[in-house]
PDB file of N, CA and C in Angstrom:
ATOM      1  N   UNK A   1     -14.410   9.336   0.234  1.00  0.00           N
ATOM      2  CA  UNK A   1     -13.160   8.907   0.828  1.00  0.00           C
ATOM      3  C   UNK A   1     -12.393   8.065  -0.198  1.00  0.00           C
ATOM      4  N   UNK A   2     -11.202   8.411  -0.242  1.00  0.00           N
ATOM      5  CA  UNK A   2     -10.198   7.791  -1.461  1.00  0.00           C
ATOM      6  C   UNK A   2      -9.813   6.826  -0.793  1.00  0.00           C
ATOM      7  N   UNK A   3      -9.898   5.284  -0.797  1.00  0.00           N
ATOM      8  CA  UNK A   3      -9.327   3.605  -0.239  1.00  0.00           C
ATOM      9  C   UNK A   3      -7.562   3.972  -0.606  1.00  0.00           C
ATOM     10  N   UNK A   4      -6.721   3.738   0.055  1.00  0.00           N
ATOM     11  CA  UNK A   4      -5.594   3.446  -0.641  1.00  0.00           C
ATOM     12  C   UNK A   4      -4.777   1.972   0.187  1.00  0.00           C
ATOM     13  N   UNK A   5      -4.016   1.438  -0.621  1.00  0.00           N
ATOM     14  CA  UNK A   5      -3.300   0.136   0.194  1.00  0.00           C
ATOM     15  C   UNK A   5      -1.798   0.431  -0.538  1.00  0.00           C
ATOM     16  N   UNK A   6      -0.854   0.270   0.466  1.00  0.00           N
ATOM     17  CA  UNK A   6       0.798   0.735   0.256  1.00  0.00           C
ATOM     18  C   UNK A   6       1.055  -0.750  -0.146  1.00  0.00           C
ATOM     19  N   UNK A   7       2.168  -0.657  -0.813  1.00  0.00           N
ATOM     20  CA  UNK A   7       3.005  -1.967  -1.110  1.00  0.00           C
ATOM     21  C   UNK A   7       4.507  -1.715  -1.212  1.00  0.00           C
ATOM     22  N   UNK A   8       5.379  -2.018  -0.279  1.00  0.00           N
ATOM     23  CA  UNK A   8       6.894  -2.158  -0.574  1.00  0.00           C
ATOM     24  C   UNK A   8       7.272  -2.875   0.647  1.00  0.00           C
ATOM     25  N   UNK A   9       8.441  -3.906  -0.133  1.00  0.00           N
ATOM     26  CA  UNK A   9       9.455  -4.050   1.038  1.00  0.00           C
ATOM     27  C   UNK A   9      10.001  -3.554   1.650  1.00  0.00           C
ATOM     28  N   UNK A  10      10.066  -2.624   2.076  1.00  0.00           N
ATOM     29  CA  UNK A  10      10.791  -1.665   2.921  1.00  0.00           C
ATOM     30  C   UNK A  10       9.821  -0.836   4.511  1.00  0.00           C
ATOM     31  N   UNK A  11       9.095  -1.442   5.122  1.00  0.00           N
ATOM     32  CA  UNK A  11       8.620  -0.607   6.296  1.00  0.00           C
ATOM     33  C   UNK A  11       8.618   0.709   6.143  1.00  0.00           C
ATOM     34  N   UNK A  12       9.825   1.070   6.478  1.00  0.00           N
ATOM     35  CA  UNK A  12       9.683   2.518   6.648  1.00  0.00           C
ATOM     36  C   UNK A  12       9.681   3.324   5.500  1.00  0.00           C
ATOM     37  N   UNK A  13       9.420   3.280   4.191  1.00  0.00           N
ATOM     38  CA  UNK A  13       9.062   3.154   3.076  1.00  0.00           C
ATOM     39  C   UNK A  13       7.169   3.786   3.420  1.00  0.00           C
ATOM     40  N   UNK A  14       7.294   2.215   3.547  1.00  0.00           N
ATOM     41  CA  UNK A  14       5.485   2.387   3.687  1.00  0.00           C
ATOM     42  C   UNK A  14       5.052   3.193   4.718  1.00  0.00           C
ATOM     43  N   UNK A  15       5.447   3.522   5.774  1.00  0.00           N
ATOM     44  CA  UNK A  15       5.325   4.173   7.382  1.00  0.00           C
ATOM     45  C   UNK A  15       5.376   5.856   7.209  1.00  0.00           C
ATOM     46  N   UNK A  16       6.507   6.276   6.221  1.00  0.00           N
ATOM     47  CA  UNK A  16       6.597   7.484   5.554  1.00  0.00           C
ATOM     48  C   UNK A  16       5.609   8.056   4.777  1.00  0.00           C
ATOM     49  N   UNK A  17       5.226   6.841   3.493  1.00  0.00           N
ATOM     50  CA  UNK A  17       3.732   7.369   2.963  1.00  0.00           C
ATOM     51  C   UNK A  17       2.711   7.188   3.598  1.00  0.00           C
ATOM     52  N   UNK A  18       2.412   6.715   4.481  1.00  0.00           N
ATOM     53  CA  UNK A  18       1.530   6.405   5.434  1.00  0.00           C
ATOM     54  C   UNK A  18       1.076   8.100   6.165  1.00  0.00           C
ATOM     55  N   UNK A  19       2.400   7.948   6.861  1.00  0.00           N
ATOM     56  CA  UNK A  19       2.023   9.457   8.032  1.00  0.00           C
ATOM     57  C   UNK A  19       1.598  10.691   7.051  1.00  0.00           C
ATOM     58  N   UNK A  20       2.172  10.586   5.530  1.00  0.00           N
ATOM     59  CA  UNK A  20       2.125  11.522   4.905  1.00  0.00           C
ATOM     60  C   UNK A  20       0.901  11.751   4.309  1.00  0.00           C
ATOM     61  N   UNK A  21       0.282  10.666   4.006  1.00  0.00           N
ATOM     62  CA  UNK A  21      -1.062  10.756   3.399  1.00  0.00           C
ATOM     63  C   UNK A  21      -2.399  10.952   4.751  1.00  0.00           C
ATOM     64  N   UNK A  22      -1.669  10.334   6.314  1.00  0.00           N
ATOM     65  CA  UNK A  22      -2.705  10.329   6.750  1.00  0.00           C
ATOM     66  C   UNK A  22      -2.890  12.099   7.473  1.00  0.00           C
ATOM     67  N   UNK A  23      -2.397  13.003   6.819  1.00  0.00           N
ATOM     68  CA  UNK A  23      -2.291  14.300   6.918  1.00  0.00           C
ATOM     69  C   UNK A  23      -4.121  14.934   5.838  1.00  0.00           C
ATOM     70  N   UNK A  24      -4.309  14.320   4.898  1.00  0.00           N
ATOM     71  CA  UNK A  24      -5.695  14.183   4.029  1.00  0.00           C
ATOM     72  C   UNK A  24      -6.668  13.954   4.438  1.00  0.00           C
ATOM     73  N   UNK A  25      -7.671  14.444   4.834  1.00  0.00           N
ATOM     74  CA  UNK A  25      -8.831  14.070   5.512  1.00  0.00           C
ATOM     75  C   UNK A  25      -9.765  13.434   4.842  1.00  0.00           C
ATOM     76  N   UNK A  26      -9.139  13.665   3.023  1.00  0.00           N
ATOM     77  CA  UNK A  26     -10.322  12.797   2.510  1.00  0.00           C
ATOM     78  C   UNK A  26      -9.289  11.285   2.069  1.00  0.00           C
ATOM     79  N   UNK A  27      -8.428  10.818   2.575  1.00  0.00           N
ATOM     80  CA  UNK A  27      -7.586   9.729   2.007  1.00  0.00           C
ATOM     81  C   UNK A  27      -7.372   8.945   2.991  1.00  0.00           C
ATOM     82  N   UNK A  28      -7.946   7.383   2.642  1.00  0.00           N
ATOM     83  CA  UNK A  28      -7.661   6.849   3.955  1.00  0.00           C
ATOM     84  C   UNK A  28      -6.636   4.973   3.667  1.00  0.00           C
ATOM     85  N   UNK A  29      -5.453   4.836   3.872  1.00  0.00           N
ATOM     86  CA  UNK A  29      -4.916   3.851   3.803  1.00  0.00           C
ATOM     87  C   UNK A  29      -5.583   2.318   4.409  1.00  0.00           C
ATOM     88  N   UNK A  30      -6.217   1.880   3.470  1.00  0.00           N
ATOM     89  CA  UNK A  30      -7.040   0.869   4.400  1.00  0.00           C
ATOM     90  C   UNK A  30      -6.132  -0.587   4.402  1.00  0.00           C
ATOM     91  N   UNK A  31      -4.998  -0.761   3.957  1.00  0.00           N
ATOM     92  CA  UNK A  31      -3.791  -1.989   3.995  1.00  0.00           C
ATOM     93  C   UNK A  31      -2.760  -1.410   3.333  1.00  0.00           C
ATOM     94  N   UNK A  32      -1.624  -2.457   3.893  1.00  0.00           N
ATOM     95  CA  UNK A  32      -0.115  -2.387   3.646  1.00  0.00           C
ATOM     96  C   UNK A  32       0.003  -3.744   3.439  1.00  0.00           C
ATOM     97  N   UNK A  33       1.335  -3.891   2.235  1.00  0.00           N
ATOM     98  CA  UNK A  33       1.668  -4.925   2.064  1.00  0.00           C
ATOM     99  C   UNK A  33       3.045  -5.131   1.981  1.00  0.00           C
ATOM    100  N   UNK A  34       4.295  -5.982   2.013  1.00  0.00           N
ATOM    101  CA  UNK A  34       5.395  -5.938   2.160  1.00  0.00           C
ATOM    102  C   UNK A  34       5.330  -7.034   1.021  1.00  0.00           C
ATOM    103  N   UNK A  35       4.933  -7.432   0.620  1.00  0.00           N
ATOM    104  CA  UNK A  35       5.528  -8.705  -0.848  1.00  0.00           C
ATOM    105  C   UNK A  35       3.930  -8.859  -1.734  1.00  0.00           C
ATOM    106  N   UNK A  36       4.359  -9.680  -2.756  1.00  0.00           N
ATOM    107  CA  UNK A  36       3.000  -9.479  -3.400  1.00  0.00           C
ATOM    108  C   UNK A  36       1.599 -10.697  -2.983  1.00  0.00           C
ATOM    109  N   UNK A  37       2.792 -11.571  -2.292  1.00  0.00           N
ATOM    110  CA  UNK A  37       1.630 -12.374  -1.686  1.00  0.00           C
ATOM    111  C   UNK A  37       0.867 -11.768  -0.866  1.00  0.00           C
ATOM    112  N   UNK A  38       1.242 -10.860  -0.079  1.00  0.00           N
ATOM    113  CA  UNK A  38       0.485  -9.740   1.111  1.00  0.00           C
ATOM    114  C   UNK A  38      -0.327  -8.962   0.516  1.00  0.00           C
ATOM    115  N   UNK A  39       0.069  -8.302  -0.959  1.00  0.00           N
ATOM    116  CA  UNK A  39      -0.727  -8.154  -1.697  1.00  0.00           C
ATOM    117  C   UNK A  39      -2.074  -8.351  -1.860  1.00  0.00           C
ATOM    118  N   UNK A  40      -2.069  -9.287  -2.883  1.00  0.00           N
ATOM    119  CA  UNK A  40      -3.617 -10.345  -2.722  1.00  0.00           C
ATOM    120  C   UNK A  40      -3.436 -10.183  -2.034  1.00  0.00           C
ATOM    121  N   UNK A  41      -3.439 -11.038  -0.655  1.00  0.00           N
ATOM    122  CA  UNK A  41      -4.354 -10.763   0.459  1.00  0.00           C
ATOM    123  C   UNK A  41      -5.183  -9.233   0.580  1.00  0.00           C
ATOM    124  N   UNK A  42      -4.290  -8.572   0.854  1.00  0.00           N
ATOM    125  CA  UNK A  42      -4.943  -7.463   0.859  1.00  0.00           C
ATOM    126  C   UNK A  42      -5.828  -6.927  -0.023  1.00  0.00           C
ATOM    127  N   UNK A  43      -5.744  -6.809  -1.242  1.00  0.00           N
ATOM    128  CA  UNK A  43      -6.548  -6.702  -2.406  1.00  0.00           C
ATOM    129  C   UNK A  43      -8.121  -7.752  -2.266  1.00  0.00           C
ATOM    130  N   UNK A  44      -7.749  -8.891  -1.991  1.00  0.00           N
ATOM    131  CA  UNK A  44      -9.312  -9.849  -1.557  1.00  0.00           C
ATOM    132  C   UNK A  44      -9.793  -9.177  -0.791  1.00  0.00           C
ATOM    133  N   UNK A  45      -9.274  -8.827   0.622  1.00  0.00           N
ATOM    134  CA  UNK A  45      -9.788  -8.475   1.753  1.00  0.00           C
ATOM    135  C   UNK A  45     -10.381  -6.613   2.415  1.00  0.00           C
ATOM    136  N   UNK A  46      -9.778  -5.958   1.195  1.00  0.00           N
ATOM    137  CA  UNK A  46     -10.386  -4.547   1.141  1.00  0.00           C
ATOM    138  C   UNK A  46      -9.878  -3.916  -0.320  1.00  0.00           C
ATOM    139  N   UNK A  47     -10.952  -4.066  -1.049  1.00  0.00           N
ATOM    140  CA  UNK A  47     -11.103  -3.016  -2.562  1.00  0.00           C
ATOM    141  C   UNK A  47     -10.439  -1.793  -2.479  1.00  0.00           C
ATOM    142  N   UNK A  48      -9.535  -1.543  -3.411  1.00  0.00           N
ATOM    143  CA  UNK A  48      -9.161   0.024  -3.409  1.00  0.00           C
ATOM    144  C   UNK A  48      -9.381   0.822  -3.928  1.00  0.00           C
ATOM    145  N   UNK A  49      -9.115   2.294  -4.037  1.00  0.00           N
ATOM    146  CA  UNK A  49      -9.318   3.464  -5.419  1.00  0.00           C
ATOM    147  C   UNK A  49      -7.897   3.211  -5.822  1.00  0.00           C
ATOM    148  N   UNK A  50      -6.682   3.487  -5.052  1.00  0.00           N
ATOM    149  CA  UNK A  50      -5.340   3.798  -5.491  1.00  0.00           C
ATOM    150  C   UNK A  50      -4.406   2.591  -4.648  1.00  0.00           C
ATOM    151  N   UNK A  51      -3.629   2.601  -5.821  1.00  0.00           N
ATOM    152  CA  UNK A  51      -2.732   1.189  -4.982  1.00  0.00           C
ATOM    153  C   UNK A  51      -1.153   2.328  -5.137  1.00  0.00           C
ATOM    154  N   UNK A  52      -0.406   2.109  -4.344  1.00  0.00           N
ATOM    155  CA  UNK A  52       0.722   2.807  -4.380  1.00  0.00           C
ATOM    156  C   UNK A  52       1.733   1.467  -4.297  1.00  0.00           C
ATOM    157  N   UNK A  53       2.251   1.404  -5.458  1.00  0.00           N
ATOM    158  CA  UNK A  53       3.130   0.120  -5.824  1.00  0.00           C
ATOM    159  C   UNK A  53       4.829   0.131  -5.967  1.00  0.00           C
ATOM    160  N   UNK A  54       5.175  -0.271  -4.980  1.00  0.00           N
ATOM    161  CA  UNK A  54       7.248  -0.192  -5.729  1.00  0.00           C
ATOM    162  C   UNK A  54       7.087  -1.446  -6.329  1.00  0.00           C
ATOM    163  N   UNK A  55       7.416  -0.831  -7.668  1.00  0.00           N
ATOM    164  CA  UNK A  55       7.798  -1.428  -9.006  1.00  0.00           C
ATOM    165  C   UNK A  55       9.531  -2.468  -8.752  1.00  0.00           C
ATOM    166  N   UNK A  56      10.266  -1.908  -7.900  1.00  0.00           N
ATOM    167  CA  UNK A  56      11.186  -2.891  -7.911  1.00  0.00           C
ATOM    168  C   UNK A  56      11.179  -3.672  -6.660  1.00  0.00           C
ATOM    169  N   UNK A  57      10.514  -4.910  -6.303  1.00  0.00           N
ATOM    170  CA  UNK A  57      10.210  -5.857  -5.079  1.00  0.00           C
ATOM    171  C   UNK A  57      11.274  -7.389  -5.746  1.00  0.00           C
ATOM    172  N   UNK A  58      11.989  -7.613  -4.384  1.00  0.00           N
ATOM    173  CA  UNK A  58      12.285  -8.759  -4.515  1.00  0.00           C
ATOM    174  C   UNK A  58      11.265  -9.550  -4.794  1.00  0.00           C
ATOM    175  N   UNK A  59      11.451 -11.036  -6.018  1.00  0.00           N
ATOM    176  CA  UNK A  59      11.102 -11.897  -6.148  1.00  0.00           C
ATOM    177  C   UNK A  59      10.022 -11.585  -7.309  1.00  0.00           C
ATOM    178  N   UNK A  60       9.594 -10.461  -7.611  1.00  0.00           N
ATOM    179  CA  UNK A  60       8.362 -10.164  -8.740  1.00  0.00           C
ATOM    180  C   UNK A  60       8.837  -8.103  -9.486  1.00  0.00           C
ATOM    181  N   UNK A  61       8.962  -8.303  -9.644  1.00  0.00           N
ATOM    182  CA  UNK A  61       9.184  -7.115 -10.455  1.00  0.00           C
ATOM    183  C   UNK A  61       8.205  -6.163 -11.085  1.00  0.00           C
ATOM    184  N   UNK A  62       7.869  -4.912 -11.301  1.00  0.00           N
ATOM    185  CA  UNK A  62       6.863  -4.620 -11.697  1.00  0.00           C
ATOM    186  C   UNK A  62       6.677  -4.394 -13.248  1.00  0.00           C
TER     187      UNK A  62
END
């Protein structure tokens, strides 16, 4: 099973790759994050294979 955790400000952003990936039976989104502090968190709290990152986030840039 491939871990993945979304990151963008934008909800429906993340909600889109979400439904889209959860179409994969071997891919499973185990967190979302909306800023990079949510980030870490998420990153401490479940290890990933693939991070799916928007590179342009208010306040940190990629």
């Amino acid at each position: 099973m491939i871990k993945v955790i979304l990151c963008d400000d934008h909800a429906m952003v993340r909600r889109g790759i979400r439904d889209t990936i959860s179409e994969a039976v071997d891919i499973q989104v185990v967190g979302e994050a909306g800023s990079y502090p949510e980030l870490r968190e998420q990153l401490r709290k479940s290890p990933c294979d693939v991070l799916v990152l928007d590179l342009n986030m208010p306040g940190r840039g990629g």
